[in-house]
N, C-alpha and C. Protein backbone atom coordinates (compact mmCIF):
# COMPACT_ATOMS: atom_id res chain seq x y z
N UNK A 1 181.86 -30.40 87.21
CA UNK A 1 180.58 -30.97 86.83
C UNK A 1 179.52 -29.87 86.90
N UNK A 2 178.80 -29.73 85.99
CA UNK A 2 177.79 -28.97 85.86
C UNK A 2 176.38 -29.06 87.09
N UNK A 3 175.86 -27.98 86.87
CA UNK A 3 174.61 -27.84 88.54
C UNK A 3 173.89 -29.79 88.04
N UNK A 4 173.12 -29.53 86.36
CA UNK A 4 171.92 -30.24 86.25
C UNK A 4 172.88 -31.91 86.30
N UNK A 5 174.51 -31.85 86.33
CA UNK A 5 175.02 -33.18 86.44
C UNK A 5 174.76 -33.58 87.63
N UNK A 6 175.59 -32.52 88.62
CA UNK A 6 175.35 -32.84 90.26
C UNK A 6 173.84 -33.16 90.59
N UNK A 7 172.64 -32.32 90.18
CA UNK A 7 171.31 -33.00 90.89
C UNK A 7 170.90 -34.46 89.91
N UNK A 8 171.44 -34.67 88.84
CA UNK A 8 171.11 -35.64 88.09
C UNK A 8 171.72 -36.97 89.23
N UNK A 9 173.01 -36.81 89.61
CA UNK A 9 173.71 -37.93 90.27
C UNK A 9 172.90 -37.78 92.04
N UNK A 10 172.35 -37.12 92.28
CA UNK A 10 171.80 -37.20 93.12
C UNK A 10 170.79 -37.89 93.46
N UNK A 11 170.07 -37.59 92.06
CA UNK A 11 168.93 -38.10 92.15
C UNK A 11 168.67 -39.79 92.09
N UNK A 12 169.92 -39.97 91.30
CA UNK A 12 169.85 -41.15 91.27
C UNK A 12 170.56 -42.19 91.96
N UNK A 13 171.04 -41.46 93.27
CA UNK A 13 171.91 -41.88 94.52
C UNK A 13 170.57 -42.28 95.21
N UNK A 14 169.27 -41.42 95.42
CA UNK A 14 168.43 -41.24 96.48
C UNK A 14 167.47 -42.61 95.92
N UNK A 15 167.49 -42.49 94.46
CA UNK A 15 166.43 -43.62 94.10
C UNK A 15 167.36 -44.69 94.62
N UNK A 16 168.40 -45.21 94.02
CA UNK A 16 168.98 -46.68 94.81
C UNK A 16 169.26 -46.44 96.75
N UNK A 17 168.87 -45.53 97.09
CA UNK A 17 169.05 -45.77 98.17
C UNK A 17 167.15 -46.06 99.02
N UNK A 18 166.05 -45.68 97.81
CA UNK A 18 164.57 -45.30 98.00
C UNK A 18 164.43 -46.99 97.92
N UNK A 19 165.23 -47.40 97.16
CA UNK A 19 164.88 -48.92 96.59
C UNK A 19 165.05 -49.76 97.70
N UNK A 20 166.53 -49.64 98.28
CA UNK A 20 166.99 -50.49 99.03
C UNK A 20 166.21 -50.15 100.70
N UNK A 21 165.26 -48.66 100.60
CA UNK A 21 164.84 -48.69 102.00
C UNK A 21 163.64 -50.04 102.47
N UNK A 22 163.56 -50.40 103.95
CA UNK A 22 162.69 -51.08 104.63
C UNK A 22 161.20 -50.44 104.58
N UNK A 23 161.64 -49.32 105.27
CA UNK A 23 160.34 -48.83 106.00
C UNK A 23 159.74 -47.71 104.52
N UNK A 24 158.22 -48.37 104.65
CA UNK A 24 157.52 -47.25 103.44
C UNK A 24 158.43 -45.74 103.84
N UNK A 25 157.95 -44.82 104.70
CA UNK A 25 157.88 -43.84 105.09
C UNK A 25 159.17 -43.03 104.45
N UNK A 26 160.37 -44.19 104.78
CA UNK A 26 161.44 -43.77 104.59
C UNK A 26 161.70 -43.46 103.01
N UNK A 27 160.92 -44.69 102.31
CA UNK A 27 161.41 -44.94 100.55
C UNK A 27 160.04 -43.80 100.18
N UNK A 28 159.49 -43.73 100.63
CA UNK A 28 158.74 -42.21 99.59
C UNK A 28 159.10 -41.43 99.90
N UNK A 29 159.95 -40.63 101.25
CA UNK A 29 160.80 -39.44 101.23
C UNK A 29 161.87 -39.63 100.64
N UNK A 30 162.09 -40.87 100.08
CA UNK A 30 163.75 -41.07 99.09
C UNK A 30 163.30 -40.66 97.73
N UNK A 31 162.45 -40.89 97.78
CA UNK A 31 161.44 -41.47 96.44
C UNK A 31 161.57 -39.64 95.62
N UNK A 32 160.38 -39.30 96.80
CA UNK A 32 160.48 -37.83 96.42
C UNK A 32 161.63 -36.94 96.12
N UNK A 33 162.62 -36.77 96.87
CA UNK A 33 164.20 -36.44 96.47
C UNK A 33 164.64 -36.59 95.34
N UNK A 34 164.44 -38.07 95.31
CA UNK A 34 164.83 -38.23 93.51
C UNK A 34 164.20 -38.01 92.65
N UNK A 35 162.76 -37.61 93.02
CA UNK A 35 162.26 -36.97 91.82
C UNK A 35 162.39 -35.47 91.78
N UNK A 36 162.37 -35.03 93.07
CA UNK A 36 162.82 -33.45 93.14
C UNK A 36 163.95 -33.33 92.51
N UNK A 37 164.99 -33.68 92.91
CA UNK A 37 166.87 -33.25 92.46
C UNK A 37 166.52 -33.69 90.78
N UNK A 38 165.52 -34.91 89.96
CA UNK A 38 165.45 -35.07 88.40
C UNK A 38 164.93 -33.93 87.62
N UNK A 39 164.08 -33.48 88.53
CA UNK A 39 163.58 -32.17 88.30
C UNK A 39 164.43 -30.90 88.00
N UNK A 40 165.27 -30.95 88.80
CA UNK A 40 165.94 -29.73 89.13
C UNK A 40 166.94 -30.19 87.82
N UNK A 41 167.61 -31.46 87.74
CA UNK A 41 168.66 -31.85 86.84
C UNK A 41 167.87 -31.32 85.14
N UNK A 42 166.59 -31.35 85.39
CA UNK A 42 166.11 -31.14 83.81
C UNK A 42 166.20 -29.13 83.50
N UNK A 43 165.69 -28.96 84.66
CA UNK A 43 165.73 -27.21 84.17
C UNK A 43 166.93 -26.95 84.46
N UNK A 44 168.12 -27.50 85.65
CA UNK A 44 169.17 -26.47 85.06
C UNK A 44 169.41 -26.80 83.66
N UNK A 45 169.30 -27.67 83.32
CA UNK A 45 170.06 -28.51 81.79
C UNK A 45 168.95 -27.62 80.79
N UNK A 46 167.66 -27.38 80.94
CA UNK A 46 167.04 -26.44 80.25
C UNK A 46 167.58 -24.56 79.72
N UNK A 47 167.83 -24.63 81.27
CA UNK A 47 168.37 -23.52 81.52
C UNK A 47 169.70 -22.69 80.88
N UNK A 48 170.54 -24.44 80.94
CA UNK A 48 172.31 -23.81 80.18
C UNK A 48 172.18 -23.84 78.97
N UNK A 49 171.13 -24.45 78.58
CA UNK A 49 170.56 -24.70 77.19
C UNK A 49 170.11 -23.40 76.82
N UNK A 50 169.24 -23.15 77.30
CA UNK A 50 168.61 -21.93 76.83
C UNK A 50 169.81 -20.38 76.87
N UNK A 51 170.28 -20.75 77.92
CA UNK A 51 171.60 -19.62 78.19
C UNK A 51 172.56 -19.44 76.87
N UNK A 52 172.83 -20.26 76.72
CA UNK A 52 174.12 -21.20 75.45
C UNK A 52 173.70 -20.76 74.11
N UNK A 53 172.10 -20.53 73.58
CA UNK A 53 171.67 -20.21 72.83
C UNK A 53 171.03 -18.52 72.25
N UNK A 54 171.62 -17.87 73.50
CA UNK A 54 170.33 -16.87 73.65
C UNK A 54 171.78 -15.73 72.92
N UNK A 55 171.62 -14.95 71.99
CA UNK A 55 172.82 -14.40 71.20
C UNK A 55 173.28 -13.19 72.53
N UNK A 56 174.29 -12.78 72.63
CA UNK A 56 175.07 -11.76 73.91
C UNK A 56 175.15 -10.52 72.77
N UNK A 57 174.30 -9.33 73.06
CA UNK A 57 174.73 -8.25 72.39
C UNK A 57 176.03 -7.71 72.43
N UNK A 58 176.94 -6.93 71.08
CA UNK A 58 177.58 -6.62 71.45
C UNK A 58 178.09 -5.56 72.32
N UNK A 59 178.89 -5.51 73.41
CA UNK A 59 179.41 -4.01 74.25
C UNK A 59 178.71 -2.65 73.80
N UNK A 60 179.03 -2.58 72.21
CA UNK A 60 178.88 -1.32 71.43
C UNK A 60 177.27 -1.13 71.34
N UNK A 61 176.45 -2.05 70.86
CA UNK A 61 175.33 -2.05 71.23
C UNK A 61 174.46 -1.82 72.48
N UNK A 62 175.19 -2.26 73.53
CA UNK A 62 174.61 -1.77 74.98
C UNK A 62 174.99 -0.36 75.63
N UNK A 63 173.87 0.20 75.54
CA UNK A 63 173.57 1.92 75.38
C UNK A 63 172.94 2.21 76.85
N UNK A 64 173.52 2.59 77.71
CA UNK A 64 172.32 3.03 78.76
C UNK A 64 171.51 4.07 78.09
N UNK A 65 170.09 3.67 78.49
CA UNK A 65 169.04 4.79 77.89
C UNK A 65 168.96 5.49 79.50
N UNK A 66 168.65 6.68 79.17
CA UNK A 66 168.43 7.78 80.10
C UNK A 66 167.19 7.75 79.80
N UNK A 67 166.64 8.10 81.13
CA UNK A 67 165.13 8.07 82.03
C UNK A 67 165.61 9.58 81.60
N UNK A 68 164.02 9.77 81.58
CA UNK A 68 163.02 11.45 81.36
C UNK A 68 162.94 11.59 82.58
N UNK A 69 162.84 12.53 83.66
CA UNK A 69 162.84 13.14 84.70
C UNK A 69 161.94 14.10 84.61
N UNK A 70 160.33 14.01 85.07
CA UNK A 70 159.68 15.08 85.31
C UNK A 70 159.75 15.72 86.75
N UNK A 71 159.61 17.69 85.98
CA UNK A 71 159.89 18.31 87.37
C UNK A 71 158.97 18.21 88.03
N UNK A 72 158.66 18.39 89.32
CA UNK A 72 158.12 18.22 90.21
C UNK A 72 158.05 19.78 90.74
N UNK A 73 156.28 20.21 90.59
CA UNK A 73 155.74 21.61 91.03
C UNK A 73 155.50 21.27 92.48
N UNK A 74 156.08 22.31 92.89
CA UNK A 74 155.50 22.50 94.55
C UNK A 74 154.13 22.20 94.72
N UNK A 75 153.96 21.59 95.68
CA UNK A 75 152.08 22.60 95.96
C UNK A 75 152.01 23.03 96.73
N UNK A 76 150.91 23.77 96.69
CA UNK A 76 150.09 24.94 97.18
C UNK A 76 148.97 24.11 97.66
């Protein structure tokens, strides 16, 4: 299962568990969770998205460029 599946099922473990809490205190720290981990479920899913799309140069194309090296005068 993918990262944004796992916080997706999370999130929506914490809301039925935010629902079923008694005490306020308890269901808005559930509350929040599940909206944090929905959060997180949207950018990784943004993320593999964006990954999935982004073209991979080829090998032959990836060139280390060499850095210029200035000398360095003593001082006086």
């Amino acid at each position: 299962m993918s990262n944004a599946k796992d916080y997706l099922a999370k999130s929506i473990r914490f809301s039925a568990e935010a629902r079923a809490a008694t005490d306020p205190r308890r269901r808005a720290d559930l509350e929040w969770l599940a909206n944090s981990y929905r959060l997180l479920a949207e950018h990784a899913h943004d993320e593999s998205t964006a990954l999935a799309m982004t073209p991979q140069p080829d090998a032959q194309q990836r060139q280390p460029q060499q850095q210029q090296q200035g000398k360095l005068e003593p001082e006086e």
